[in-house]
Protein backbone atom coordinates (compact mmCIF):
# COMPACT_ATOMS: atom_id res chain seq x y z
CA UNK A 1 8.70 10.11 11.24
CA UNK A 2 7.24 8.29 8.02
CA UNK A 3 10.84 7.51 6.73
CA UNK A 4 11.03 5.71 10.61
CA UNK A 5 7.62 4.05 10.52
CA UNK A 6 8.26 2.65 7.17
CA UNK A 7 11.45 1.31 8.12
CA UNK A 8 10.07 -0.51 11.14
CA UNK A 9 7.44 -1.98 8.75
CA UNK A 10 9.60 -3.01 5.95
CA UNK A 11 12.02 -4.73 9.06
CA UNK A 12 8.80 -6.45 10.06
CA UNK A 13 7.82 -4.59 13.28
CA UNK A 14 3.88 -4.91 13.56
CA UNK A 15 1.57 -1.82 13.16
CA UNK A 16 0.77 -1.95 16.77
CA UNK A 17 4.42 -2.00 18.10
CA UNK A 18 5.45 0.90 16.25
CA UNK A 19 4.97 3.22 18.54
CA UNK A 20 6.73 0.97 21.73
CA UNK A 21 9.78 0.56 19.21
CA UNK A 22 9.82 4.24 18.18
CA UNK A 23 9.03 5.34 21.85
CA UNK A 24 12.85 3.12 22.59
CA UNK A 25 14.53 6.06 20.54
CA UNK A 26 12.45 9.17 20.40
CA UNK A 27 10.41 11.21 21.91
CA UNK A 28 6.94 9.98 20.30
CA UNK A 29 4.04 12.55 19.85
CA UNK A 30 1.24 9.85 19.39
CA UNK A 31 -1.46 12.06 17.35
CA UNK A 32 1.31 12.38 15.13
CA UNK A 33 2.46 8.92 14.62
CA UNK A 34 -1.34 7.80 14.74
CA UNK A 35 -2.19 10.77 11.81
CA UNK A 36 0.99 9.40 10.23
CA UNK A 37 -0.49 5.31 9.96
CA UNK A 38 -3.76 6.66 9.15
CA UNK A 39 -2.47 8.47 6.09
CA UNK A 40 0.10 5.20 5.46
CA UNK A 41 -3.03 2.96 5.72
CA UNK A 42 -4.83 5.22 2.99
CA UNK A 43 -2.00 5.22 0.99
CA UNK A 44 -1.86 1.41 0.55
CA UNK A 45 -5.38 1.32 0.50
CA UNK A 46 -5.21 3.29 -2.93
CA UNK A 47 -2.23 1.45 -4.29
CA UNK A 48 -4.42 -1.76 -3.68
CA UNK A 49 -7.43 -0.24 -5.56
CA UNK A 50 -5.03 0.75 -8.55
CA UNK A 51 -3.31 -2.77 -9.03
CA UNK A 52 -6.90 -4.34 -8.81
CA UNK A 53 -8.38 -1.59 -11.56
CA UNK A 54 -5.29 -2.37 -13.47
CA UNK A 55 -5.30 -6.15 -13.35
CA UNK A 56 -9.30 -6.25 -14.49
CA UNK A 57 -8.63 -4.16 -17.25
CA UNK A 58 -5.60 -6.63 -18.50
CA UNK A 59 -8.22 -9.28 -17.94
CA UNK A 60 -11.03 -7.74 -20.10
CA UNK A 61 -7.92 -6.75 -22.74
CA UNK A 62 -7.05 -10.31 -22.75
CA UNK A 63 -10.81 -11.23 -22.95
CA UNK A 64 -11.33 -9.56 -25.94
CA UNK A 65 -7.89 -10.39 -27.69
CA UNK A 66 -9.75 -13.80 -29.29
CA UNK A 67 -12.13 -11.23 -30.76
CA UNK A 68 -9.45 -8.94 -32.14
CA UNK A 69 -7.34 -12.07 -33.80
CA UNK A 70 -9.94 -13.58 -35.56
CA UNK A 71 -10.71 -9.99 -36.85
CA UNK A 72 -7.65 -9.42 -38.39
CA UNK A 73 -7.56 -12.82 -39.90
């Protein structure tokens, strides 16, 4: 079922007409699909949180590169 939801999504179905499209092909057991956008909704939650934490630290690294330069010089 994720491989299907994610396909949906990446074709550009909205999060709300999953279900309706899935419901077209399968048989849809709706605690499952909803457990299975909670989890998907977590997921990119953390992925967001990660490329944030990563980006600030490149920022303070780049912040502090002046200080390292003149350092070495």
């Amino acid at each position: 079922m994720i491989a299907e939801v994610m396909r949906l999504m990446a074709s550009g179905v909205e999060k709300d007409q999953v279900a309706v499209e899935l419901s077209r092909i399968f048989y849809v057991d709706i605690d499952l699909l909803n457990a299975v956008l909670r989890a998907m909704d977590k997921r990119e939650q953390v992925l967001q949180g990660l490329k944030r934490a990563a980006l600030e630290k490149r920022k303070a690294q780049e912040a502090t590169l002046p200080d390292r330069k003149a350092a070495a010089a």
